[in-house]
C-alpha atoms as a PDB file:
ATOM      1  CA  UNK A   1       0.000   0.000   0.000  1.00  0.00           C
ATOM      2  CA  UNK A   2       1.440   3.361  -0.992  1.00  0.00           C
ATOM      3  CA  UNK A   3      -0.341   5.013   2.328  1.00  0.00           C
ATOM      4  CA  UNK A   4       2.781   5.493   4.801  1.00  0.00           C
ATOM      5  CA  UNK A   5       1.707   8.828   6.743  1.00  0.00           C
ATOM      6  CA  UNK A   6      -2.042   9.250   7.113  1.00  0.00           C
ATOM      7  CA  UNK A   7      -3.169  12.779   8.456  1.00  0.00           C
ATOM      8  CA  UNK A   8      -6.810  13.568  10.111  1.00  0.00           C
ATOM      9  CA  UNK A   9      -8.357  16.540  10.118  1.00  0.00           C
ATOM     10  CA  UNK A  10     -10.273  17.227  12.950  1.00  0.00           C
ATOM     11  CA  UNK A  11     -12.525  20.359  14.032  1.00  0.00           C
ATOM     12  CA  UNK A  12     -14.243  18.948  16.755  1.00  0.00           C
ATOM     13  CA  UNK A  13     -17.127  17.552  15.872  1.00  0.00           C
ATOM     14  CA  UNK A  14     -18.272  13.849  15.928  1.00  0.00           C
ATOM     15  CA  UNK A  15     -18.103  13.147  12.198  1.00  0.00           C
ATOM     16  CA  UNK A  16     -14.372  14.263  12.734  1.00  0.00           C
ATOM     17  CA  UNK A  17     -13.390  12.812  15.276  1.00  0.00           C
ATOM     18  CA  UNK A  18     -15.434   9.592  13.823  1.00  0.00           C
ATOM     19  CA  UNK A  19     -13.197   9.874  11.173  1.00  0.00           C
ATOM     20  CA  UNK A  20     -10.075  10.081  12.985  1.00  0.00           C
ATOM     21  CA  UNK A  21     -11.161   7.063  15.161  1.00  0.00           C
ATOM     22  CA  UNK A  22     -11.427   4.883  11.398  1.00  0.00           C
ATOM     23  CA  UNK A  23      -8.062   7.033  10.392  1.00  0.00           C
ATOM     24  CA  UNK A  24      -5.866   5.196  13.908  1.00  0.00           C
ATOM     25  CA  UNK A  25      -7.074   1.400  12.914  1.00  0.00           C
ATOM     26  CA  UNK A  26      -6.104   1.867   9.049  1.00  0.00           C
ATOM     27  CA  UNK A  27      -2.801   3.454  10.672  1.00  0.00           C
ATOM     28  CA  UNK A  28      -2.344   0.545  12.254  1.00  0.00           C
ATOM     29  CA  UNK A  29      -3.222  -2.013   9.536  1.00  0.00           C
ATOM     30  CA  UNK A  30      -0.894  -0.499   7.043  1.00  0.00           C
ATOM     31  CA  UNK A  31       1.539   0.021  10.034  1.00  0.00           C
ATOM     32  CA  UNK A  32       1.829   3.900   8.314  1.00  0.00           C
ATOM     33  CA  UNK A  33       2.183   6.787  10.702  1.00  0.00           C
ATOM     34  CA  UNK A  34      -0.660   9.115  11.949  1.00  0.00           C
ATOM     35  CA  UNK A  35      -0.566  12.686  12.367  1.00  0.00           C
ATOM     36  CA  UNK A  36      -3.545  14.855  13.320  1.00  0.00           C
ATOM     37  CA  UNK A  37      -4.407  18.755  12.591  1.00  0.00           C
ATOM     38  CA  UNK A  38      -6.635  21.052  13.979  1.00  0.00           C
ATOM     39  CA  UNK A  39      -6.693  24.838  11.850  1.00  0.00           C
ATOM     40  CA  UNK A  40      -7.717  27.191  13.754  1.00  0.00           C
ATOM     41  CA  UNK A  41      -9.914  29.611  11.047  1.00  0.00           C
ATOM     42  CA  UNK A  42      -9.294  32.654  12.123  1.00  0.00           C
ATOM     43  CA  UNK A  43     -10.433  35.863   9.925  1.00  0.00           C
ATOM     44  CA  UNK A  44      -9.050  39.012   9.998  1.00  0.00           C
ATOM     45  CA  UNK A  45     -11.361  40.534  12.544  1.00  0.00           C
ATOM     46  CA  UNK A  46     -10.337  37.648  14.976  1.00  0.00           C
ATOM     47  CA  UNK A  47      -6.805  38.822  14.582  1.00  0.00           C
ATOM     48  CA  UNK A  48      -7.111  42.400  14.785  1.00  0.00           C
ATOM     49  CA  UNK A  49      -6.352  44.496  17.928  1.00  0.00           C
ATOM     50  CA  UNK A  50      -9.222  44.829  19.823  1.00  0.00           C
ATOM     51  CA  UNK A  51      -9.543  40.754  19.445  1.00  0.00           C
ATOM     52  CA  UNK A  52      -5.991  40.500  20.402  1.00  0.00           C
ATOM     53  CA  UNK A  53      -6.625  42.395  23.510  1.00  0.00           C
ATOM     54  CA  UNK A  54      -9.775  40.924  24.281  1.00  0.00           C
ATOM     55  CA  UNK A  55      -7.639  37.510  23.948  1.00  0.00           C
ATOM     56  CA  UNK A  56      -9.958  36.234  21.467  1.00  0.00           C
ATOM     57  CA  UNK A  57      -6.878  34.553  19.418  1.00  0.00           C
ATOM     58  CA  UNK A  58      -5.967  32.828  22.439  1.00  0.00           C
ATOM     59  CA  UNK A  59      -9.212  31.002  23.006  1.00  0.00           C
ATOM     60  CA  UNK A  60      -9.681  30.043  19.727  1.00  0.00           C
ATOM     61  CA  UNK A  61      -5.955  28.545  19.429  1.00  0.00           C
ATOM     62  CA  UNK A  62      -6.946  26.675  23.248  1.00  0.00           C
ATOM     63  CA  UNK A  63      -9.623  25.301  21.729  1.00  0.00           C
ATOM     64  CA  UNK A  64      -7.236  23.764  19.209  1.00  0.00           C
ATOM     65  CA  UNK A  65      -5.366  22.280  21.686  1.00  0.00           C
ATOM     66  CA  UNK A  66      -7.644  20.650  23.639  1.00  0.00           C
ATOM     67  CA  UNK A  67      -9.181  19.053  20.311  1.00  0.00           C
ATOM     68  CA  UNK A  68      -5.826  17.871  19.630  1.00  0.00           C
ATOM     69  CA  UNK A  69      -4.890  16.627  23.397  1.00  0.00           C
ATOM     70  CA  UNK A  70      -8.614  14.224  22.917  1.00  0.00           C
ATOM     71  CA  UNK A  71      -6.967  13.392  19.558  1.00  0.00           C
ATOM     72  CA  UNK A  72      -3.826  12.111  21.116  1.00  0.00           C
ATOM     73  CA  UNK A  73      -5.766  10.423  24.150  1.00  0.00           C
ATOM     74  CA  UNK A  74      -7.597   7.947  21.802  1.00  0.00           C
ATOM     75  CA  UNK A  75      -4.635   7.851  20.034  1.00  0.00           C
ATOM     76  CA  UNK A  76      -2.803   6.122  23.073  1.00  0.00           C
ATOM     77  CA  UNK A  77      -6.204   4.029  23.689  1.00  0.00           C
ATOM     78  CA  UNK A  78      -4.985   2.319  20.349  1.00  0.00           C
ATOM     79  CA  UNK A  79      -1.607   2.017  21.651  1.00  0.00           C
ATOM     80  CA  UNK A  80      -0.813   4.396  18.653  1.00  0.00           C
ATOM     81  CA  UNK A  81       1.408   7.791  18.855  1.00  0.00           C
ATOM     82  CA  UNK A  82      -0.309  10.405  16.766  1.00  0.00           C
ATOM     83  CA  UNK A  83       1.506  13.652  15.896  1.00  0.00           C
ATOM     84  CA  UNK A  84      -0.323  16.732  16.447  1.00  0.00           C
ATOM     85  CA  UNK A  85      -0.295  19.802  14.440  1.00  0.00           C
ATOM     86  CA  UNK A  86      -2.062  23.360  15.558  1.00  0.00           C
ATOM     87  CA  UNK A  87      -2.613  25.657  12.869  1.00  0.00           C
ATOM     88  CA  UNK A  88      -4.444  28.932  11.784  1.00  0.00           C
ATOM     89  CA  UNK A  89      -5.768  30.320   8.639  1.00  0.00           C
ATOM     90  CA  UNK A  90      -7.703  29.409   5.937  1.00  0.00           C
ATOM     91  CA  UNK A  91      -8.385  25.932   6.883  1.00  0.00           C
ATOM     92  CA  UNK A  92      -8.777  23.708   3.329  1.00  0.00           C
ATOM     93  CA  UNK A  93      -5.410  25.845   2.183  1.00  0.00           C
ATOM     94  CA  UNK A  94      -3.568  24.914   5.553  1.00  0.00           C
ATOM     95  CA  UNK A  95      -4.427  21.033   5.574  1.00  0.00           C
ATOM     96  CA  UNK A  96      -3.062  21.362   1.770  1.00  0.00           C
ATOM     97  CA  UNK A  97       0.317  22.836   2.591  1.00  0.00           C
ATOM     98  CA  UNK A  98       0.772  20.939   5.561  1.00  0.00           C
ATOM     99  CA  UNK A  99      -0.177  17.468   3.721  1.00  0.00           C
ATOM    100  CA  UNK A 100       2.433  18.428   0.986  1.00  0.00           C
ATOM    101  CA  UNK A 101       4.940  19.592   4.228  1.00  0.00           C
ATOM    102  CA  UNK A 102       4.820  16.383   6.212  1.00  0.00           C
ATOM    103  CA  UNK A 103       4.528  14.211   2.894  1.00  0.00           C
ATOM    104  CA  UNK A 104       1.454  12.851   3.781  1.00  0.00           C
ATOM    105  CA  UNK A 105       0.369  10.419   1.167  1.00  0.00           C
ATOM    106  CA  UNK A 106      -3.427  10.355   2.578  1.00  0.00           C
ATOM    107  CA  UNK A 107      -5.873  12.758   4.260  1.00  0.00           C
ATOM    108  CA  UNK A 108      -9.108  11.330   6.203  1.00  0.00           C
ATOM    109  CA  UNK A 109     -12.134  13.856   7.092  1.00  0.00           C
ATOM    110  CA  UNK A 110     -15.297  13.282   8.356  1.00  0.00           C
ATOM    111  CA  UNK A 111     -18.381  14.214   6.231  1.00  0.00           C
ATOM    112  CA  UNK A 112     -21.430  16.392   7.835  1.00  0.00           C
ATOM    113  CA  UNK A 113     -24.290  15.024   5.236  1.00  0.00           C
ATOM    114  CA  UNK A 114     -25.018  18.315   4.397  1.00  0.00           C
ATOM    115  CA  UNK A 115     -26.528  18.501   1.077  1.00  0.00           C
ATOM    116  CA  UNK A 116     -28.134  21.137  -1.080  1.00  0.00           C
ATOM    117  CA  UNK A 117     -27.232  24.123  -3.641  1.00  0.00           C
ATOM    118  CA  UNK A 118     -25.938  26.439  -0.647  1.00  0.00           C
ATOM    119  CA  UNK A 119     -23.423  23.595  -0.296  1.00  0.00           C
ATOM    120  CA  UNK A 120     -23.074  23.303  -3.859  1.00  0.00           C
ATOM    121  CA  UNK A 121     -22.037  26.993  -4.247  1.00  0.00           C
ATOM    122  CA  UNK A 122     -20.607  27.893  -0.968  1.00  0.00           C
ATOM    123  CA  UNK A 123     -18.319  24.566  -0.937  1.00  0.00           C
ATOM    124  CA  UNK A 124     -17.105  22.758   2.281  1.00  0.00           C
ATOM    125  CA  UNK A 125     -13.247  22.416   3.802  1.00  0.00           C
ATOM    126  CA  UNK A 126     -14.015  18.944   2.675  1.00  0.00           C
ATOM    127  CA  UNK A 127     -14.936  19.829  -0.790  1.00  0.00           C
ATOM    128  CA  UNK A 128     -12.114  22.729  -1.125  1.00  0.00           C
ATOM    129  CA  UNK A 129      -9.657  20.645   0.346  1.00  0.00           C
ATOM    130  CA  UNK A 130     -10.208  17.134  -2.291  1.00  0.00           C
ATOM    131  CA  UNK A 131      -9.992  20.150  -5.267  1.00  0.00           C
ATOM    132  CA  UNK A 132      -6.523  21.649  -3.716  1.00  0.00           C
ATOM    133  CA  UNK A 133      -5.105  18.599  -2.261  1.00  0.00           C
ATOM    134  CA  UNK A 134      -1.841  16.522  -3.922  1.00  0.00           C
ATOM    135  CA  UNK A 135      -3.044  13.566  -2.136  1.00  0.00           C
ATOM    136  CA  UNK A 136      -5.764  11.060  -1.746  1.00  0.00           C
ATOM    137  CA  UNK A 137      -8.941  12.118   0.873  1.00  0.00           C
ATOM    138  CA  UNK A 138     -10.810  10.146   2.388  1.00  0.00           C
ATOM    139  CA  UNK A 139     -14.135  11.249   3.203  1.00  0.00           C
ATOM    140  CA  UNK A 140     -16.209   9.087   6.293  1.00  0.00           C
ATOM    141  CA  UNK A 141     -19.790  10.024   6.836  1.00  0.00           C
ATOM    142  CA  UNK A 142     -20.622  10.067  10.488  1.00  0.00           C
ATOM    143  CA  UNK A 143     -21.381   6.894  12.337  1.00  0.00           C
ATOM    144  CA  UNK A 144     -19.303   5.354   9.347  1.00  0.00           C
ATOM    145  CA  UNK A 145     -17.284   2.871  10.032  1.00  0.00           C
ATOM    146  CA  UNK A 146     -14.566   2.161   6.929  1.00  0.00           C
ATOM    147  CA  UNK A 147     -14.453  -1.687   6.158  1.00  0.00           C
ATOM    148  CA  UNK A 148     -12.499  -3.100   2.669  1.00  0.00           C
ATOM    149  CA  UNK A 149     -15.206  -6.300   2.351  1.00  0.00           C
ATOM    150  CA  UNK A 150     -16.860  -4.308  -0.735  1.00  0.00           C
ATOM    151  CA  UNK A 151     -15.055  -1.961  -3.110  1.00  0.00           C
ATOM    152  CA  UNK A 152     -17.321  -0.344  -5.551  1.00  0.00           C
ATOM    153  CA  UNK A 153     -15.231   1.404  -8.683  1.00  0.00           C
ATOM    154  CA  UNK A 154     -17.476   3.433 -10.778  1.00  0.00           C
ATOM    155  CA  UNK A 155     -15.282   3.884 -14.208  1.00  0.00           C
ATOM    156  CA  UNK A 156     -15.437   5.589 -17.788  1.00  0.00           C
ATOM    157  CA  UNK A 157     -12.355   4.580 -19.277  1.00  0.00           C
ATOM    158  CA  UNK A 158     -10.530   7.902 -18.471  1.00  0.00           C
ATOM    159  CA  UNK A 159      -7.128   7.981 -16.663  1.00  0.00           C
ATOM    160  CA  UNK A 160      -8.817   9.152 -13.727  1.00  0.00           C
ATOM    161  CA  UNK A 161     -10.655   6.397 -13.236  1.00  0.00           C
ATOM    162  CA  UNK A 162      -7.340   4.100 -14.103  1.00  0.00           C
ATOM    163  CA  UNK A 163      -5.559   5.724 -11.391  1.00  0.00           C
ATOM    164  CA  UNK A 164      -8.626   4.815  -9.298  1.00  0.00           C
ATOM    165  CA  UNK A 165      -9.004   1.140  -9.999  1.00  0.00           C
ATOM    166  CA  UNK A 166      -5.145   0.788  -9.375  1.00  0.00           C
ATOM    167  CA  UNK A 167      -5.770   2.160  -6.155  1.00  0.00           C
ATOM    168  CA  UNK A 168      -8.687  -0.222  -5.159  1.00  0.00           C
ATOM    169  CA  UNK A 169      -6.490  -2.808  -6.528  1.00  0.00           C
ATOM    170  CA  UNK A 170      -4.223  -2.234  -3.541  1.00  0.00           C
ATOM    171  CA  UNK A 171      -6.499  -1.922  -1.119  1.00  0.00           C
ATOM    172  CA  UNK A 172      -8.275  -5.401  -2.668  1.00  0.00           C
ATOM    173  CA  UNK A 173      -4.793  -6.937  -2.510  1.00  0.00           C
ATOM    174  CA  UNK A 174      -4.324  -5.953   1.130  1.00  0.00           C
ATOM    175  CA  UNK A 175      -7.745  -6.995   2.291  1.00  0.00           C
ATOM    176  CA  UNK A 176      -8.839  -9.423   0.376  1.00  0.00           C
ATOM    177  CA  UNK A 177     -11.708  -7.820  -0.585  1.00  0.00           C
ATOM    178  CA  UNK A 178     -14.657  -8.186  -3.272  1.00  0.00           C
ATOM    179  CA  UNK A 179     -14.949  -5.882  -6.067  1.00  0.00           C
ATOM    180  CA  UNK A 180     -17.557  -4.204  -7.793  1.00  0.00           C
ATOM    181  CA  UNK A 181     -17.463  -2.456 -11.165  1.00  0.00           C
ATOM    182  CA  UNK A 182     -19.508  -0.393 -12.801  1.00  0.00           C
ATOM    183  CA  UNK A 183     -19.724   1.822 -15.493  1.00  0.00           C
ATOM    184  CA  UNK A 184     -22.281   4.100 -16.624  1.00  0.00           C
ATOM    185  CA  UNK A 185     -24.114   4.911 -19.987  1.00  0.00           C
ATOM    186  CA  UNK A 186     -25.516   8.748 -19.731  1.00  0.00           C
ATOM    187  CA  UNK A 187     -27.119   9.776 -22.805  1.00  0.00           C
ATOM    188  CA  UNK A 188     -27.208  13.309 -23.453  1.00  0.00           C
ATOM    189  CA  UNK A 189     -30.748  15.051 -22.702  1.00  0.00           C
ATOM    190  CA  UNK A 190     -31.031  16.820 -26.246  1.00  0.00           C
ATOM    191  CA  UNK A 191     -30.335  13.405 -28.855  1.00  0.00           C
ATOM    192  CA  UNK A 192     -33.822  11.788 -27.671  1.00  0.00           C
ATOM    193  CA  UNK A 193     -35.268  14.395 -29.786  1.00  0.00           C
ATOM    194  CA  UNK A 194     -33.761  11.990 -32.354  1.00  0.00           C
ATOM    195  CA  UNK A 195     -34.566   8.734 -31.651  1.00  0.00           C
ATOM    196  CA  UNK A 196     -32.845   7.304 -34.669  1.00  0.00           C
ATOM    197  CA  UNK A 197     -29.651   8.741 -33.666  1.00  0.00           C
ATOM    198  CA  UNK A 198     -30.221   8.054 -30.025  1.00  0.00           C
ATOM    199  CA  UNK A 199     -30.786   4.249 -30.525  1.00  0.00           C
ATOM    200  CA  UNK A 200     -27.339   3.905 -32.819  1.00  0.00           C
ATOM    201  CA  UNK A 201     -25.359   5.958 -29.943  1.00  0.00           C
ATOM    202  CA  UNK A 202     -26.995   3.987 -27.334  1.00  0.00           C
ATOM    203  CA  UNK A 203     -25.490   0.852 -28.713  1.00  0.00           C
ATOM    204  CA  UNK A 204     -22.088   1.882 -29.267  1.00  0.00           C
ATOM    205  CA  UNK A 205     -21.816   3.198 -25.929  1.00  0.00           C
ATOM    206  CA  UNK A 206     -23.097   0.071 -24.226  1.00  0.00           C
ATOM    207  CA  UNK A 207     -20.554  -2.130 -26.435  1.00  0.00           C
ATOM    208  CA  UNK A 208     -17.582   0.355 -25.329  1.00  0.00           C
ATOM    209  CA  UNK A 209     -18.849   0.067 -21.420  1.00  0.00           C
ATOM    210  CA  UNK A 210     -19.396  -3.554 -21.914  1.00  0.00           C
ATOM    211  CA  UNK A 211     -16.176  -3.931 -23.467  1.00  0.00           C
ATOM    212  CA  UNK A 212     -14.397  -1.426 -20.658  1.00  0.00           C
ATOM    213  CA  UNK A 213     -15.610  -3.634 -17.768  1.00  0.00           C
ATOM    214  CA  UNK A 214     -14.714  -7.277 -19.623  1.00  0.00           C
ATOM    215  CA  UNK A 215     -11.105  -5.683 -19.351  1.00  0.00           C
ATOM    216  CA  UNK A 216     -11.318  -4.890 -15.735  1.00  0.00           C
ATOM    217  CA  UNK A 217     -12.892  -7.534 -14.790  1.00  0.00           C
ATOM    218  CA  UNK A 218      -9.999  -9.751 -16.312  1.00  0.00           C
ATOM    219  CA  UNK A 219      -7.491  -7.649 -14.230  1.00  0.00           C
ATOM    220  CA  UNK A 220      -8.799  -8.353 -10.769  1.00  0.00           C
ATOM    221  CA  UNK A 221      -9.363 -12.087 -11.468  1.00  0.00           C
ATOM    222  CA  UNK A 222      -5.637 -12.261 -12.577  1.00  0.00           C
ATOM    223  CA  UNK A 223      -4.963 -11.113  -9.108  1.00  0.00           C
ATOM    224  CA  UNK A 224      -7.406 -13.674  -7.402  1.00  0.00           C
ATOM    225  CA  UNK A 225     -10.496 -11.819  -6.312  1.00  0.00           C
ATOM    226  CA  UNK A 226     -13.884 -11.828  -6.492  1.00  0.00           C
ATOM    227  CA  UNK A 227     -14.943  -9.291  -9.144  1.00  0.00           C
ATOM    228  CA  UNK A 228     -18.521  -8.408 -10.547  1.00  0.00           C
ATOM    229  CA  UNK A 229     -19.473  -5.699 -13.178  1.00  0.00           C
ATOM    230  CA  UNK A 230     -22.562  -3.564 -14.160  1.00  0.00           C
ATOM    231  CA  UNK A 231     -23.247  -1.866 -17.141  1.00  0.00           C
ATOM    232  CA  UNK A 232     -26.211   0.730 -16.467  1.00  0.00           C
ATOM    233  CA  UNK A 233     -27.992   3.484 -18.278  1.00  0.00           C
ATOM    234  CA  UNK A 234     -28.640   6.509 -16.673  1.00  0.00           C
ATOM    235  CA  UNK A 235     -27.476   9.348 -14.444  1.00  0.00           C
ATOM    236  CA  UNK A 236     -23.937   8.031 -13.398  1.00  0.00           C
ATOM    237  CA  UNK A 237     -23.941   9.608  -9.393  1.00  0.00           C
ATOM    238  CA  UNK A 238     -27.943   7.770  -9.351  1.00  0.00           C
ATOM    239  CA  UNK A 239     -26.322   4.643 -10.517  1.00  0.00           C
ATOM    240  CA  UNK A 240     -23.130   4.914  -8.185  1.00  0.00           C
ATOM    241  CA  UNK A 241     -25.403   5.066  -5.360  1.00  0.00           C
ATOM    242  CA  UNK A 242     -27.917   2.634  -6.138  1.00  0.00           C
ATOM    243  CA  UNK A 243     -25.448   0.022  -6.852  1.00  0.00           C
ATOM    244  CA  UNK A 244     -23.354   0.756  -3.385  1.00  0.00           C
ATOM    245  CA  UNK A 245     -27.152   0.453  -1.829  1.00  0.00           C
ATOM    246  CA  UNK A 246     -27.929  -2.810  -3.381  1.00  0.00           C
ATOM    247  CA  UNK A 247     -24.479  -4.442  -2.943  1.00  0.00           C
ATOM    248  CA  UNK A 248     -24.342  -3.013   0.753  1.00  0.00           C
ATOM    249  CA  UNK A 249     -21.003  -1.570  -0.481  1.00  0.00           C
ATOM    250  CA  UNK A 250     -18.281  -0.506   2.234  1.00  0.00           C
ATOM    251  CA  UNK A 251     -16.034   1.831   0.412  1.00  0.00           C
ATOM    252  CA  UNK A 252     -16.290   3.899  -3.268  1.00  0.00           C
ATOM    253  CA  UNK A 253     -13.078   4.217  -4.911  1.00  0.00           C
ATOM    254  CA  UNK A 254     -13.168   7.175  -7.179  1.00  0.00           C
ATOM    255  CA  UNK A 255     -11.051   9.725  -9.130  1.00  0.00           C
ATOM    256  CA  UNK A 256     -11.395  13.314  -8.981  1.00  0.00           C
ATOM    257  CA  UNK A 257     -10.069  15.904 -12.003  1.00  0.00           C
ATOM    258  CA  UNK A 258      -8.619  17.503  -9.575  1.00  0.00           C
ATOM    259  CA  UNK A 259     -10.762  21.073 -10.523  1.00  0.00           C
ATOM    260  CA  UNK A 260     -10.604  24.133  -8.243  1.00  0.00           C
ATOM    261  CA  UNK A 261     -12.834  27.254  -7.800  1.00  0.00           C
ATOM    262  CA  UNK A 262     -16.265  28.811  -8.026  1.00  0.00           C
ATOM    263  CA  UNK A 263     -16.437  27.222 -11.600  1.00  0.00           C
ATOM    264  CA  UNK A 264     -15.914  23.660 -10.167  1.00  0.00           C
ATOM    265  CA  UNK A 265     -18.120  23.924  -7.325  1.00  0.00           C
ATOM    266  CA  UNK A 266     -21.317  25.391  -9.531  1.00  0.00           C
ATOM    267  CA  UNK A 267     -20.925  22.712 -12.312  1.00  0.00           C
ATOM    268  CA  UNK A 268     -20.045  20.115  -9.526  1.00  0.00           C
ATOM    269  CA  UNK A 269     -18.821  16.708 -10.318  1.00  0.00           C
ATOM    270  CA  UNK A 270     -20.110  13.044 -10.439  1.00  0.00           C
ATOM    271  CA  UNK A 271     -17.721  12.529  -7.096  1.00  0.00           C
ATOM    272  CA  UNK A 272     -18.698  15.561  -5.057  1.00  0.00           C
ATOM    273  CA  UNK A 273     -22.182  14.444  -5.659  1.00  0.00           C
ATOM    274  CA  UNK A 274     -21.706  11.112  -4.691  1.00  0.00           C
ATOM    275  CA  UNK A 275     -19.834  12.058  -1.699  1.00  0.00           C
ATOM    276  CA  UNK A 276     -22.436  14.884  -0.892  1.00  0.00           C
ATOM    277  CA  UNK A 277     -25.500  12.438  -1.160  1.00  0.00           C
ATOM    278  CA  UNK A 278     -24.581   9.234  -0.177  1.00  0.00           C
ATOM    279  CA  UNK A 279     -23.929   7.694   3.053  1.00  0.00           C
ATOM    280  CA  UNK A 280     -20.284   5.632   2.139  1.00  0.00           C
ATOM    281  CA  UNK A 281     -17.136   6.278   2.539  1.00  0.00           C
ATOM    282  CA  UNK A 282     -15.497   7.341  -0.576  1.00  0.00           C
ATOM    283  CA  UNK A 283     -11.744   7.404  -1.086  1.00  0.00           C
ATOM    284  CA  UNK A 284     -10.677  10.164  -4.171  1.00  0.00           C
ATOM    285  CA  UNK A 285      -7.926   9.173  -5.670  1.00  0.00           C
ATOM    286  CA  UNK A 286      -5.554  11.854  -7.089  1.00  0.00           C
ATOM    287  CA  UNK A 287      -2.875  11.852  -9.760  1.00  0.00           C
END
């Protein structure tokens, strides 16, 4: 497994510190170090004077601490040392540079199940951070607990999804787990106005998908596992989630484009949706 430092990002909350609690047993299955950060967010009226005075900053950054000092307590429950890092600023851009300072090779965070266009547009530290970061992220929903039994791998054929599979083919490897492909037909909205067209593209697209998931299927049998594939029609995020329903999936293995900004997070993308309204852990691979 290429995971050899694993960093959790807490803030406090249950679904964090959920998170971090799933973050200390993978630690200790890949035997990879741990190392935890708290970022303090703190905005320019925080930090100016009349804060400072009032000793604002310092109660903020105390906070910090003592969500780091429970960090390190279940830390030792595991019989597990966890480094701690206490930041400030923006708090997606801080977990980034930090992740790319300690050589982390994965980040973990907990997921609120927030859904909805305000999320959509505003984003999330979760969302920012999987744009920004270098890395693979982990994402938990709360009460989560991350298993490797079932590995779902939505793919299209893109090198994205490539980097994905090879990912899940490690973790597979490791665990011994079953797999679970899929790959999704979406026909555009405006060609069934044209059913003659519609019907041709419909079955070259299902031949390329059926053909895509014969070749992937092939490559985790040569490895010994248990492998199924689906070939479905539809909105791809829909399908995604109604397979890792059926299938009682315990992890999505997923790539991400890696886009950034307002542009990315209005458009959205089949992973931040699947993330954003689905109750599985999902694990987005990067380049």
């Amino acid at each position: 497994m290429p995971y050899k430092k694993i960093m959790a990002c807490l803030d406090g909350s249950e679904e964090s510190l959920n998170a971090y609690r799933n973050a200390l047993r993978l630690a200790k299955e890949l035997s990879a170090e741990i190392l935890a950060i708290n970022v303090v967010p703190l905005k320019s009226e925080i930090s100016s004077a009349l804060s400072l005075f009032l000793g604002m900053k310092d109660l903020f950054m105390k906070g910090g601490e003592k969500i780091l000092k429970e960090a390190e307590d279940i830390a030792k429950e595991e019989g597990l040392k966890v480094k701690l890092i206490l930041d400030e600023g923006e708090p997606f851009q801080r977990i980034v540079d930090t992740a790319l300072a300690e050589e982390a090779n994965l980040l973990v965070m907990g997921k609120t199940g927030k859904t909805g266009l305000a999320k959509g547009i505003l984003g999330s530290t979760a969302m920012r951070t999987i744009g920004a970061s270098p890395v693979d992220v982990l994402v938990i929903p709360k009460e989560r607990a991350l298993r490797f039994k079932k590995i779902l791998i939505p793919t299209d054929g893109s090198s994205y999804a490539e980097r994905a599979g090879l990912r899940a083919l490690e973790f597979a490897k490791t665990f011994k787990s079953e797999i679970y492909l899929l790959s999704v037909v979406e026909i555009p909205f405006e060609l069934y106005e044209a059913p003659g067209e519609l019907t041709k593209l419909i079955e070259t697209l299902k031949t390329s998908a059926d053909e895509l998931i014969r070749r992937e299927k092939a490559r985790f049998k040569a490895e010994g596992l248990s492998v199924q594939g689906y070939v479905m029609e539809g909105i791809p995020e829909e399908k995604i989630l109604e397979v890792s329903l059926k299938e009682d999936i315990n992890l999505i293995v997923m790539g991400s484009h890696g886009k950034t900004g307002l542009k990315r997070l209005l458009m959205g993308s089949v992973t931040e949706k699947v993330i954003n309204q689905g109750d599985k852990p999902v694990l987005v691979v990067k380049s």
